[in-house]
PDB file of N, CA and C in Angstrom:
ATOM      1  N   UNK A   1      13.764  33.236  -0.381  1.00  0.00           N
ATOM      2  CA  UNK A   1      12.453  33.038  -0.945  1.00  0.00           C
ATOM      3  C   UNK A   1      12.176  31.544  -1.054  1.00  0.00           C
ATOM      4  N   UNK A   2      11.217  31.113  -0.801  1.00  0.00           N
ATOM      5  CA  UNK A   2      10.230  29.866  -1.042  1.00  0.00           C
ATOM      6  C   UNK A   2       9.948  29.311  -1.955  1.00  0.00           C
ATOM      7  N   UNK A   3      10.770  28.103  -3.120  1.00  0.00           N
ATOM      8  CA  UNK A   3      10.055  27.863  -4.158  1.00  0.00           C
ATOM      9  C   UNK A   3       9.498  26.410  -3.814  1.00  0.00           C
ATOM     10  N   UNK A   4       8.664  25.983  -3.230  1.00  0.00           N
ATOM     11  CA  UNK A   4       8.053  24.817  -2.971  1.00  0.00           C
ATOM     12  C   UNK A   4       7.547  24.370  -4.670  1.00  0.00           C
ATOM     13  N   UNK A   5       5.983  23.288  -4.010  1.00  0.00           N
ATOM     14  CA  UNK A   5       5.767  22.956  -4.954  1.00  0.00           C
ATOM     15  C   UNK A   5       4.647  24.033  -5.430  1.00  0.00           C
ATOM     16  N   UNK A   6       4.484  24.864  -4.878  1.00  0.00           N
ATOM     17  CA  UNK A   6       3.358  26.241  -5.524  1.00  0.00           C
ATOM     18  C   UNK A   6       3.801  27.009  -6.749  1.00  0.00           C
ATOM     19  N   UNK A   7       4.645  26.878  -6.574  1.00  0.00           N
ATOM     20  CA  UNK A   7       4.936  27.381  -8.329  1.00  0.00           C
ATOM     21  C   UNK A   7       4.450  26.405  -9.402  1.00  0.00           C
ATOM     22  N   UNK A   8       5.216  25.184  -9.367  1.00  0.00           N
ATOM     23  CA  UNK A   8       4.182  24.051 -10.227  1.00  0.00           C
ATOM     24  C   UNK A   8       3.155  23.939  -9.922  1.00  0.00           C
ATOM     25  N   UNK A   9       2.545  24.243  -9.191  1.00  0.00           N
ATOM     26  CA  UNK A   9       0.781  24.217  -9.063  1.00  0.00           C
ATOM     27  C   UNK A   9      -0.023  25.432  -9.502  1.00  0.00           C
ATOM     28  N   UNK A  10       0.955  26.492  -9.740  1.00  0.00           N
ATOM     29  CA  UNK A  10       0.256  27.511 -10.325  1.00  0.00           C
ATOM     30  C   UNK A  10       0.255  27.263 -11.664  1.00  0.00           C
ATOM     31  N   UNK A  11       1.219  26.567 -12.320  1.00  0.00           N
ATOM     32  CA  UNK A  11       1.281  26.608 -13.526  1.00  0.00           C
ATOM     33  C   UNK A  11       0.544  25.279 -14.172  1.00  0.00           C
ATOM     34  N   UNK A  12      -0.138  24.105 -13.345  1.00  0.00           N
ATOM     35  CA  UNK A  12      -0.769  23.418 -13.410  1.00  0.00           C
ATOM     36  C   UNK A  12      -2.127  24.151 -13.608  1.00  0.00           C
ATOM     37  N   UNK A  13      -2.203  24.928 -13.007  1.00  0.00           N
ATOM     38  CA  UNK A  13      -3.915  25.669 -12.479  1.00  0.00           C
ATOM     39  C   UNK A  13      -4.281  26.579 -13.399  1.00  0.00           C
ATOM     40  N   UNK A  14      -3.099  26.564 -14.131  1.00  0.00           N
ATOM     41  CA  UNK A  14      -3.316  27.477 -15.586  1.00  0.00           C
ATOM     42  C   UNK A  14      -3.472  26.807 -16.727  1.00  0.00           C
ATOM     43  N   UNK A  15      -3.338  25.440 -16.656  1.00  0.00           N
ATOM     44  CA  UNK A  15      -3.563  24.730 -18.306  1.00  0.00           C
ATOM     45  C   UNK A  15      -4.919  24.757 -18.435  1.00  0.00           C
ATOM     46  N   UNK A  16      -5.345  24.866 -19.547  1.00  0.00           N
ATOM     47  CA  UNK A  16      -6.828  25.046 -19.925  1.00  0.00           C
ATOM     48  C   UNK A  16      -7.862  23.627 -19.310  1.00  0.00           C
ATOM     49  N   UNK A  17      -7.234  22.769 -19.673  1.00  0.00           N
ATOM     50  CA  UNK A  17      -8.349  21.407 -19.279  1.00  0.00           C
ATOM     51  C   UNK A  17      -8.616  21.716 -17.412  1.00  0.00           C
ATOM     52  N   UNK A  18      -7.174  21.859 -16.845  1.00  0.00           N
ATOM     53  CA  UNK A  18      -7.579  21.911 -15.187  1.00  0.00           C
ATOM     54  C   UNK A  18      -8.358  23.186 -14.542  1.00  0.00           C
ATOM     55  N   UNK A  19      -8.236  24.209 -15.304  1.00  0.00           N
ATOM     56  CA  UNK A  19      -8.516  25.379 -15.381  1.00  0.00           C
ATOM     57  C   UNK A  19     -10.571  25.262 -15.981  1.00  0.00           C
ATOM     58  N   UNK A  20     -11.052  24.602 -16.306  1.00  0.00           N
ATOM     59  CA  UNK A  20     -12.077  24.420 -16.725  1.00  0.00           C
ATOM     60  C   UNK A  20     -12.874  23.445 -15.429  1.00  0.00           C
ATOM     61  N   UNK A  21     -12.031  22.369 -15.197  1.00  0.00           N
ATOM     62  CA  UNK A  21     -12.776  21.855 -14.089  1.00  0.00           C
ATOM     63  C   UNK A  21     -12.838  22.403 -12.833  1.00  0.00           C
ATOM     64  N   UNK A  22     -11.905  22.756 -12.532  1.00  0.00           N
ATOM     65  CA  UNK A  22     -12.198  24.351 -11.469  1.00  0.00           C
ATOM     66  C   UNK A  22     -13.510  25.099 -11.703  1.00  0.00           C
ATOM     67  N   UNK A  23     -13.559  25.731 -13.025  1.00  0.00           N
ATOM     68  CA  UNK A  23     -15.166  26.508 -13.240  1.00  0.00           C
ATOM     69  C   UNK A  23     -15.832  25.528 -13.052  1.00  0.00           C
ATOM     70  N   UNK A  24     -16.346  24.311 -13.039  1.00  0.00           N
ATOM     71  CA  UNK A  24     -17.373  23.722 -12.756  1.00  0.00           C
ATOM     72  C   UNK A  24     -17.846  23.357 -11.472  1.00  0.00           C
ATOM     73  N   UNK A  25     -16.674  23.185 -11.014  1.00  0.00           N
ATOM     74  CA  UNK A  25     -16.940  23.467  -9.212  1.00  0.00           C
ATOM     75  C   UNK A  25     -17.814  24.168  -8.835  1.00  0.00           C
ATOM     76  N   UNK A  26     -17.875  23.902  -7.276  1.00  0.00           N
ATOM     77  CA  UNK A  26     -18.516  24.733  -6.424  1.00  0.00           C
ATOM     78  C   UNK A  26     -17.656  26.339  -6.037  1.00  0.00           C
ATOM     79  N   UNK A  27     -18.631  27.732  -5.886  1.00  0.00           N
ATOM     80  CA  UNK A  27     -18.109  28.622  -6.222  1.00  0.00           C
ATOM     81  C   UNK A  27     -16.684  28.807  -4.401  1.00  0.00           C
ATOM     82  N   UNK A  28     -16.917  28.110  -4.234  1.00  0.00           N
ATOM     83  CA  UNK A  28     -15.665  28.397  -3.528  1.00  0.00           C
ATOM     84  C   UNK A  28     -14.579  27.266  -3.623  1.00  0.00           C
ATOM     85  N   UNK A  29     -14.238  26.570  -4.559  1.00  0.00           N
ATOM     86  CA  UNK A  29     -13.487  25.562  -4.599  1.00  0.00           C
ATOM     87  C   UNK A  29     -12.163  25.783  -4.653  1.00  0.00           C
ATOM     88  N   UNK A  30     -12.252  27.183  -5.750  1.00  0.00           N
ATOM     89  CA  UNK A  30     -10.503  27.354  -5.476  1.00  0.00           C
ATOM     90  C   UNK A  30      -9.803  28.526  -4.447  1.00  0.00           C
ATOM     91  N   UNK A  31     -11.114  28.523  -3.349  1.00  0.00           N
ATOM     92  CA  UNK A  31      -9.820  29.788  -2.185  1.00  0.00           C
ATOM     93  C   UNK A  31      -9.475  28.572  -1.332  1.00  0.00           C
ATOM     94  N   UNK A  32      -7.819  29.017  -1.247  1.00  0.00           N
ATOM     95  CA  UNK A  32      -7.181  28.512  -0.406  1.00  0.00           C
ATOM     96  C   UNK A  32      -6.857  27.341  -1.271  1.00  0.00           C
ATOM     97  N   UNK A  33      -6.843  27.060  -2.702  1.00  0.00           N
ATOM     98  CA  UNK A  33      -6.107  25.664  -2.687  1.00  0.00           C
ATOM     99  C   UNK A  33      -4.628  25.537  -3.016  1.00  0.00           C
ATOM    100  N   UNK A  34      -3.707  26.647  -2.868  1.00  0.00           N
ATOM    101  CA  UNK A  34      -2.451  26.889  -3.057  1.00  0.00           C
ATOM    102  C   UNK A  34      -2.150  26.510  -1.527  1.00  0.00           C
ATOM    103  N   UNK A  35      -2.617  27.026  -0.454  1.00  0.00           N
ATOM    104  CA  UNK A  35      -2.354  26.696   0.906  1.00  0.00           C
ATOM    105  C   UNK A  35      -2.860  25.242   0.867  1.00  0.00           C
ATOM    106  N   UNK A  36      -3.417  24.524   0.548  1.00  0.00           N
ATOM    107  CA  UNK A  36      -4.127  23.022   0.964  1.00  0.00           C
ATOM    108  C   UNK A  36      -3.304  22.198   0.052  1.00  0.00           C
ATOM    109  N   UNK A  37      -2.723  22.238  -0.957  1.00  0.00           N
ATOM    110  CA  UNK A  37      -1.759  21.661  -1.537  1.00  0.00           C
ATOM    111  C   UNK A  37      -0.761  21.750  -0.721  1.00  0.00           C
ATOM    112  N   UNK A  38       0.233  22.415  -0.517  1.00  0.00           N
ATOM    113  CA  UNK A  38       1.208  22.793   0.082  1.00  0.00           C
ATOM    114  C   UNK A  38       0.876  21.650   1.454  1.00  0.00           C
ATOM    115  N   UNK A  39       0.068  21.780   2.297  1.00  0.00           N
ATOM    116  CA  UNK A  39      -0.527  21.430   3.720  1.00  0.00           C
ATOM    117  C   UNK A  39      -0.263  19.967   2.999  1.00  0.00           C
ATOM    118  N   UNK A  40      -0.991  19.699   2.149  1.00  0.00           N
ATOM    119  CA  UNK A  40      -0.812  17.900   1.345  1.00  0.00           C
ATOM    120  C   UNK A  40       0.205  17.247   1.565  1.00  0.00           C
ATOM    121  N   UNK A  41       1.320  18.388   0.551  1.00  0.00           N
ATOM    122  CA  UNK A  41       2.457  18.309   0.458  1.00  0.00           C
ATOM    123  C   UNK A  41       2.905  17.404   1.671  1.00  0.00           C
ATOM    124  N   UNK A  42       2.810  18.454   2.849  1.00  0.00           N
ATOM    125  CA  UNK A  42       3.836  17.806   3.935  1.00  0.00           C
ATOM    126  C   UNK A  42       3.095  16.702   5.293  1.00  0.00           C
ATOM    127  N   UNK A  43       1.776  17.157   5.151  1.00  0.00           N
ATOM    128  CA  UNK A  43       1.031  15.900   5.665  1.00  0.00           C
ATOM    129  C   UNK A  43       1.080  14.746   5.129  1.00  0.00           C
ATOM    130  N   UNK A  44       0.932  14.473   3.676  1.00  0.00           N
ATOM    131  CA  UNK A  44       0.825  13.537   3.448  1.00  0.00           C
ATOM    132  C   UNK A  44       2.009  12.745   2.957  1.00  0.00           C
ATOM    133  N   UNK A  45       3.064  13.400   3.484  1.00  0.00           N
ATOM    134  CA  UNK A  45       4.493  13.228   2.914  1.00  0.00           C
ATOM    135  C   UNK A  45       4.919  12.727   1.696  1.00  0.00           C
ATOM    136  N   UNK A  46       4.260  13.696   0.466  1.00  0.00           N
ATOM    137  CA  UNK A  46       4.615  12.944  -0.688  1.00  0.00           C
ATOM    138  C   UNK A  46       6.242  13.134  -1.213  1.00  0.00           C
ATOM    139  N   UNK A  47       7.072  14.016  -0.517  1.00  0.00           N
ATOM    140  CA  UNK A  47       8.114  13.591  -0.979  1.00  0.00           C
ATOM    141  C   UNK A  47       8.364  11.883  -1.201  1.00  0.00           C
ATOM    142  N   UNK A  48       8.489  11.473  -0.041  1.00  0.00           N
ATOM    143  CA  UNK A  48       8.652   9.906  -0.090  1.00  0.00           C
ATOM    144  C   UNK A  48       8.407   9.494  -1.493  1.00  0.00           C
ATOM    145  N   UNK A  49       7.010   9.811  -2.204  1.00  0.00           N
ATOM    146  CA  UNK A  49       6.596   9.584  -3.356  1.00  0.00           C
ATOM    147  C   UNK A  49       7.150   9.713  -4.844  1.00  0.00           C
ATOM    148  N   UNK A  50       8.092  11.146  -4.092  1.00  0.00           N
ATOM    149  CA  UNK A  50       8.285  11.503  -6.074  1.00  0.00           C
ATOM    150  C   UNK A  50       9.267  12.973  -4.892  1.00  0.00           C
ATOM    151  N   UNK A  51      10.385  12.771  -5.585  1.00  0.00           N
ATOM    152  CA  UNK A  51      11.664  13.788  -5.600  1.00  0.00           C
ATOM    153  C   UNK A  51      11.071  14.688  -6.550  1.00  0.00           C
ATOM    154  N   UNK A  52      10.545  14.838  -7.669  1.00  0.00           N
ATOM    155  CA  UNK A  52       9.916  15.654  -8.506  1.00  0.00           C
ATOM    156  C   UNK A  52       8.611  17.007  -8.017  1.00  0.00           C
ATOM    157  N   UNK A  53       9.095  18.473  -8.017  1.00  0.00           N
ATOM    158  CA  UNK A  53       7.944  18.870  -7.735  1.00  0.00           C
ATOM    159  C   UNK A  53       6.884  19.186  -8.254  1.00  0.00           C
ATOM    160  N   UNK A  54       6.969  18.783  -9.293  1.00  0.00           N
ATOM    161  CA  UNK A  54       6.002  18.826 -10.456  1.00  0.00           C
ATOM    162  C   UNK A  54       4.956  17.642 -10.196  1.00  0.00           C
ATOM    163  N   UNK A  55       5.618  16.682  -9.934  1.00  0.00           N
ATOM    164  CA  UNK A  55       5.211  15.265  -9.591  1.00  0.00           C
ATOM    165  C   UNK A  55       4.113  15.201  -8.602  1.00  0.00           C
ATOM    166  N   UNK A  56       4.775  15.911  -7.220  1.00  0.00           N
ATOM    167  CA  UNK A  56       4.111  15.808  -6.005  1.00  0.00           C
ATOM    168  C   UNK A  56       3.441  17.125  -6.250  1.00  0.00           C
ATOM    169  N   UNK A  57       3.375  18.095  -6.861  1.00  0.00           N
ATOM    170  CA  UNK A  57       1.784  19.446  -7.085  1.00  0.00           C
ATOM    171  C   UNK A  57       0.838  18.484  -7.473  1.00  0.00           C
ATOM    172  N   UNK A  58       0.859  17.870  -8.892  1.00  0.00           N
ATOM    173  CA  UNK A  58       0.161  16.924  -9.564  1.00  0.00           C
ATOM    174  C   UNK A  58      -0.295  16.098  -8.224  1.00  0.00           C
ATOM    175  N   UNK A  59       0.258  15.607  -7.629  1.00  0.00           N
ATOM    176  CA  UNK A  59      -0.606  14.339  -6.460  1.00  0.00           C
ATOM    177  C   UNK A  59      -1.175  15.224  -5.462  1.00  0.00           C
ATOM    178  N   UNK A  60      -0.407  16.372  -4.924  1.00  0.00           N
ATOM    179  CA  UNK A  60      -1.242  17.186  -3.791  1.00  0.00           C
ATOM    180  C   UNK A  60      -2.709  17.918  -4.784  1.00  0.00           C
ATOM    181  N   UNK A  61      -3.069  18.102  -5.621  1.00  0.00           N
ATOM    182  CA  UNK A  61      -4.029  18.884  -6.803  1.00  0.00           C
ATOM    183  C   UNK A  61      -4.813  17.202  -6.920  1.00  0.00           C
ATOM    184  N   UNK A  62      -4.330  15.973  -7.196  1.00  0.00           N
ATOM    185  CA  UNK A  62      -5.137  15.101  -6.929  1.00  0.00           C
ATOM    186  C   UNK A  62      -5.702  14.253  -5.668  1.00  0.00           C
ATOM    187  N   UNK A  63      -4.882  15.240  -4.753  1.00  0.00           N
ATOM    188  CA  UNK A  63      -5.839  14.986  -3.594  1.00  0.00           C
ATOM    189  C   UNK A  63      -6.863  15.696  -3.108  1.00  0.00           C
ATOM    190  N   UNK A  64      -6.232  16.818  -3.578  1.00  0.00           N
ATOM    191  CA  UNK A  64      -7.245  18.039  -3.000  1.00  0.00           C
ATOM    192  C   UNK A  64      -8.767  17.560  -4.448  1.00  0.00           C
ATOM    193  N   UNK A  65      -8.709  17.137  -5.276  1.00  0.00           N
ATOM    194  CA  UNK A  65      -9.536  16.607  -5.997  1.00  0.00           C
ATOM    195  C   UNK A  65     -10.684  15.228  -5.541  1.00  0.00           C
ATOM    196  N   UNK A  66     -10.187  14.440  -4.276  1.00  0.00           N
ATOM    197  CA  UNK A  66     -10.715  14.164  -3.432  1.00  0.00           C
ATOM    198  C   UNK A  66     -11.175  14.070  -2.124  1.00  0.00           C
ATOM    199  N   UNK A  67     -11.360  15.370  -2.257  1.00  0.00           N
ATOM    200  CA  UNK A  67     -12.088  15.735  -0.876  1.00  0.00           C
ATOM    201  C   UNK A  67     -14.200  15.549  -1.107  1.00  0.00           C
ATOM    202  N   UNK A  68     -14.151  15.649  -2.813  1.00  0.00           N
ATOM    203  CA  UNK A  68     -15.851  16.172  -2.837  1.00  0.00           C
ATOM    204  C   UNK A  68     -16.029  14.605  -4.040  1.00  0.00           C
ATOM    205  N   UNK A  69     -17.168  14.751  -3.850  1.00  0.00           N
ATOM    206  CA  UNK A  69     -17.422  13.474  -4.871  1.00  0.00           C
ATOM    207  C   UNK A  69     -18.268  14.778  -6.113  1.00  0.00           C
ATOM    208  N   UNK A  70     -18.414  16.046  -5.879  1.00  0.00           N
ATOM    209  CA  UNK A  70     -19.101  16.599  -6.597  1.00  0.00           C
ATOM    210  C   UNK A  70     -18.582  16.635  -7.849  1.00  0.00           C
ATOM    211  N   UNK A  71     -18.641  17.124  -9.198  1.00  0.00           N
ATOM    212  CA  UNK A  71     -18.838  17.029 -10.437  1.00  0.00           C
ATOM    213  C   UNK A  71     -17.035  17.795 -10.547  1.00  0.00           C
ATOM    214  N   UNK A  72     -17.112  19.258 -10.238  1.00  0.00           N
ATOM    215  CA  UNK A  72     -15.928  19.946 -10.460  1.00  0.00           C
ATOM    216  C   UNK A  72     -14.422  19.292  -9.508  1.00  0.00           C
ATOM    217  N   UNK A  73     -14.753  18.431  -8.937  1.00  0.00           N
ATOM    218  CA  UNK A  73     -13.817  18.015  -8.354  1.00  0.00           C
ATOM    219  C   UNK A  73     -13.274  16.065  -8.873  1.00  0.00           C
ATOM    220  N   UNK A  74     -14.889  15.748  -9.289  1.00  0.00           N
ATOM    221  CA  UNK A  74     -14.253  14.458 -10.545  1.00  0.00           C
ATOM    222  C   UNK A  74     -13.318  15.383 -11.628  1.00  0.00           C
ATOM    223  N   UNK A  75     -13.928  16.164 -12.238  1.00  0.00           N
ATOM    224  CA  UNK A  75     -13.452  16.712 -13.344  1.00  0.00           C
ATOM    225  C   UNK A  75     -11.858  16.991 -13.073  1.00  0.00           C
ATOM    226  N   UNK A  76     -11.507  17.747 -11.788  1.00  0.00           N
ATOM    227  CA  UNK A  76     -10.217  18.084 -11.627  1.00  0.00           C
ATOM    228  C   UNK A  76      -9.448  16.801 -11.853  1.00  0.00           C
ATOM    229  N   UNK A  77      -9.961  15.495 -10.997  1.00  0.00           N
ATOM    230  CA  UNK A  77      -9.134  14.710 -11.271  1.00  0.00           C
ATOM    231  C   UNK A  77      -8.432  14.027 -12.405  1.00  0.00           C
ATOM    232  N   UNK A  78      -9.416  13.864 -13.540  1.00  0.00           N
ATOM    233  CA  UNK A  78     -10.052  13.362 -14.597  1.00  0.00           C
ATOM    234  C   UNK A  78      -8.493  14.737 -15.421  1.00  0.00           C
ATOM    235  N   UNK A  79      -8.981  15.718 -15.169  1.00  0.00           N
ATOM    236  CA  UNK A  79      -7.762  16.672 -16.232  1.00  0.00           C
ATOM    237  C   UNK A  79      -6.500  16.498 -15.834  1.00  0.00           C
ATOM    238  N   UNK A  80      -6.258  16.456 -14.159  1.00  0.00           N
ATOM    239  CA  UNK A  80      -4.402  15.874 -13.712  1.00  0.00           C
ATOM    240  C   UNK A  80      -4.261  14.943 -14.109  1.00  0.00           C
ATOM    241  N   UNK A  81      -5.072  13.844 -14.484  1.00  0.00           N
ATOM    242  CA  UNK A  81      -4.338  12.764 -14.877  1.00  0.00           C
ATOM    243  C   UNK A  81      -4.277  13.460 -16.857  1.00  0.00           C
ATOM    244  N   UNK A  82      -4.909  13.789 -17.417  1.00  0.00           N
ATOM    245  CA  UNK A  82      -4.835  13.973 -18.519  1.00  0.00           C
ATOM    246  C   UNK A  82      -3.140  15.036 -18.890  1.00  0.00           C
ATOM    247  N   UNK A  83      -3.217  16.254 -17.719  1.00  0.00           N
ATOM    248  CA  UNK A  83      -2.258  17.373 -17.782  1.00  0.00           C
ATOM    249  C   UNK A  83      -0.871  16.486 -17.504  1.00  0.00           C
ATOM    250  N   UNK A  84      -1.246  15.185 -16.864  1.00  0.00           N
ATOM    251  CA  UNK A  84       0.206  14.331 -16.605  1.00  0.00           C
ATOM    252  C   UNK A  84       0.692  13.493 -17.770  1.00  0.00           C
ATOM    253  N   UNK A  85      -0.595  13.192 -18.490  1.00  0.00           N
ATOM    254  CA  UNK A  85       0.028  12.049 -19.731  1.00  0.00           C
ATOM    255  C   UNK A  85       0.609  12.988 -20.871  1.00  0.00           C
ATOM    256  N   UNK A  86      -0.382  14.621 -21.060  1.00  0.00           N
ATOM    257  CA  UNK A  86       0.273  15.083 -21.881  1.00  0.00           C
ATOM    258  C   UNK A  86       1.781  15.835 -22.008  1.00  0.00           C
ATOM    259  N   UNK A  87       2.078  16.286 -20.529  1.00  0.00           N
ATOM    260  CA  UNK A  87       3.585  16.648 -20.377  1.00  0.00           C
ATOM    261  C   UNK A  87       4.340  15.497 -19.876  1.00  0.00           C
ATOM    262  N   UNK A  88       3.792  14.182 -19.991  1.00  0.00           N
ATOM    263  CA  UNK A  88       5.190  13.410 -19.898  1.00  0.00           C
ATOM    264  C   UNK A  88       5.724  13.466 -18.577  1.00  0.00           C
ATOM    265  N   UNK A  89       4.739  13.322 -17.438  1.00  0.00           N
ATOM    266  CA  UNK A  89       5.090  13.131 -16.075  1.00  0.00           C
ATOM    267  C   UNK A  89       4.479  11.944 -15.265  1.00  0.00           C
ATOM    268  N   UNK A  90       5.482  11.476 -14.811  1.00  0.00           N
ATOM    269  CA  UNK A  90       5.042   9.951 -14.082  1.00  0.00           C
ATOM    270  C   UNK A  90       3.874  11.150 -12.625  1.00  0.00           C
ATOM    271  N   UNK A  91       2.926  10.292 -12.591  1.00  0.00           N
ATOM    272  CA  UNK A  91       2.643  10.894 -10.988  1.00  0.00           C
ATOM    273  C   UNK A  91       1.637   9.326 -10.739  1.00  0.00           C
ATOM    274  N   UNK A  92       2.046   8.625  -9.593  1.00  0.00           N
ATOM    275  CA  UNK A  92       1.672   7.300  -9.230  1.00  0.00           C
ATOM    276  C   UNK A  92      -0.192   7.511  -8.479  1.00  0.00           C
ATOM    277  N   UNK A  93      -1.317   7.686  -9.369  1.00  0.00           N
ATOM    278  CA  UNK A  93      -2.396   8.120  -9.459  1.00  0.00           C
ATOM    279  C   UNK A  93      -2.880   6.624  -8.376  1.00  0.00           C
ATOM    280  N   UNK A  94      -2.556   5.216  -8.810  1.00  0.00           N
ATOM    281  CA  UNK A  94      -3.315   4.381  -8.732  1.00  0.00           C
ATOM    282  C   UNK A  94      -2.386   4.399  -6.876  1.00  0.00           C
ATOM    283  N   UNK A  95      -1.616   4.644  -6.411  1.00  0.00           N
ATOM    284  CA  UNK A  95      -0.892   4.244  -5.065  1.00  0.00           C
ATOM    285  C   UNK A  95      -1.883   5.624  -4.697  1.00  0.00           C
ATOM    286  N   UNK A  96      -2.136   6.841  -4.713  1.00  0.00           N
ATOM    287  CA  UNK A  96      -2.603   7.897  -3.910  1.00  0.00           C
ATOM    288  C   UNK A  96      -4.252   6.929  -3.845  1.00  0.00           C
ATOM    289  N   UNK A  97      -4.840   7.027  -4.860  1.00  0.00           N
ATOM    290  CA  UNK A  97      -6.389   6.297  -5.044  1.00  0.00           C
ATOM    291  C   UNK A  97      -6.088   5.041  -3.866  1.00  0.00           C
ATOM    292  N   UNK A  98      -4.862   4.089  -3.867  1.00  0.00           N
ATOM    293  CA  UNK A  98      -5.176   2.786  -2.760  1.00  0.00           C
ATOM    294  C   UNK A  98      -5.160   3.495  -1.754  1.00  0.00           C
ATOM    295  N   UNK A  99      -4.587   4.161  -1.378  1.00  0.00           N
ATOM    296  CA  UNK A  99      -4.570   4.916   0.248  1.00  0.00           C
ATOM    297  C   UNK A  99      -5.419   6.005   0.919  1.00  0.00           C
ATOM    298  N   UNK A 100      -5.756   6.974  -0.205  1.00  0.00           N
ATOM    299  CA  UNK A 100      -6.560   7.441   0.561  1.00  0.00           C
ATOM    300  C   UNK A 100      -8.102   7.225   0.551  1.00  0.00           C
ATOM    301  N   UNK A 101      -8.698   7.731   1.743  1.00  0.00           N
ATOM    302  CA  UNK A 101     -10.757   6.934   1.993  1.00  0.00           C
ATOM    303  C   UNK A 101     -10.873   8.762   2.328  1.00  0.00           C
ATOM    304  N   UNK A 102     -12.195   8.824   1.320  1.00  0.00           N
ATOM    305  CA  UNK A 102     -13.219   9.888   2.196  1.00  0.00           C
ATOM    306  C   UNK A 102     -14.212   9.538   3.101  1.00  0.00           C
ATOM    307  N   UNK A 103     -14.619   9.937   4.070  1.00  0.00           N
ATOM    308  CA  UNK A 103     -15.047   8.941   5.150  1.00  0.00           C
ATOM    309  C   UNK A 103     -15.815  10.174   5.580  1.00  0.00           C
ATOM    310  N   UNK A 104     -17.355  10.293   5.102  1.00  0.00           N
ATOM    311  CA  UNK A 104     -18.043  11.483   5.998  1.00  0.00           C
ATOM    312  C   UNK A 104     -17.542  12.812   5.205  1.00  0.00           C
ATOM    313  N   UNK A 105     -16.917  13.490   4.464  1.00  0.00           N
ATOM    314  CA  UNK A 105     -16.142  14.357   3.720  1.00  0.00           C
ATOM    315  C   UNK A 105     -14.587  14.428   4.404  1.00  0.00           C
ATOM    316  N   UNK A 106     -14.055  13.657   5.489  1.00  0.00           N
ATOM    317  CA  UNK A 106     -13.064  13.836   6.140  1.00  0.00           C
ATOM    318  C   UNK A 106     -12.272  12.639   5.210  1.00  0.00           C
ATOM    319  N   UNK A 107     -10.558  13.265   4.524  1.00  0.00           N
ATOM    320  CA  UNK A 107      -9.682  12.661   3.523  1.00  0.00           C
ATOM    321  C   UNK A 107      -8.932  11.279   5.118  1.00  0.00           C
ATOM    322  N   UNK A 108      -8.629  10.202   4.994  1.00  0.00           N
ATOM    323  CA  UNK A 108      -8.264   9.555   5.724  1.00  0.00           C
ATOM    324  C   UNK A 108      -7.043   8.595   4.569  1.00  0.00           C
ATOM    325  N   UNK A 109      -5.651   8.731   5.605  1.00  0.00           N
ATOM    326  CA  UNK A 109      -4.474   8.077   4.697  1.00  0.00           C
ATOM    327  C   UNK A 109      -4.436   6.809   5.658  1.00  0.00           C
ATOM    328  N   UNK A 110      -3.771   5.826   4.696  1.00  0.00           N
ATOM    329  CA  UNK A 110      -4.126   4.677   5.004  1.00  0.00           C
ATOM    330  C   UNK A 110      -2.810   4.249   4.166  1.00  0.00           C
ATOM    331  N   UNK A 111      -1.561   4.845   4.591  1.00  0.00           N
ATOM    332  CA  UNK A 111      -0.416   4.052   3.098  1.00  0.00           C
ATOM    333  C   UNK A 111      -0.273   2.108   3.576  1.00  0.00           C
TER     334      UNK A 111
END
């Protein structure tokens, strides 16, 4: 069996603050974001980033948080960083923000 980082992202997707900016989204924001994390995961090679998988859900959930400049997807970001200060998890917010550009709605890495 498979325990990637989708287990910590489910249990991220359940704290009330991240779980709220989701409802504010657009009504299809959350199909498929267990698969698009994961896809993050290894595209954007955040192991390199953080041995932690708690660490790297938190950065793949704040990427997938910039794909839209829309309201429910500030908000997502705005609660991972909050869901990170309150459990006491490093996740390097300001190195993902230098590298990646939305360009047209297309995410572009730039480490």
């Amino acid at each position: 069996m498979f325990f990637g980082i989708n287990t910590e992202a489910v249990e991220i997707l359940h704290d009330e603050d991240v779980d709220k900016a989701l409802d504010l989204g657009p009504p299809n924001m959350q199909r498929g974001i267990i698969k698009r994390i994961i896809d993050y995961d290894k595209n954007y090679r955040l192991k390199h980033h953080s041995k932690s998988k708690i660490e790297r859900a938190i950065l793949a959930l704040y990427i997938f948080s910039k794909e839209s400049d829309q309201r429910g997807f500030r908000e997502l970001g705005d609660a991972l960083k909050k869901y990170s200060s309150k459990n006491g998890v490093y996740a390097n917010f300001a190195k993902i923000d230098a590298s990646l550009q939305n360009v047209g709605g297309q995410l572009y890495w730039n480490p």
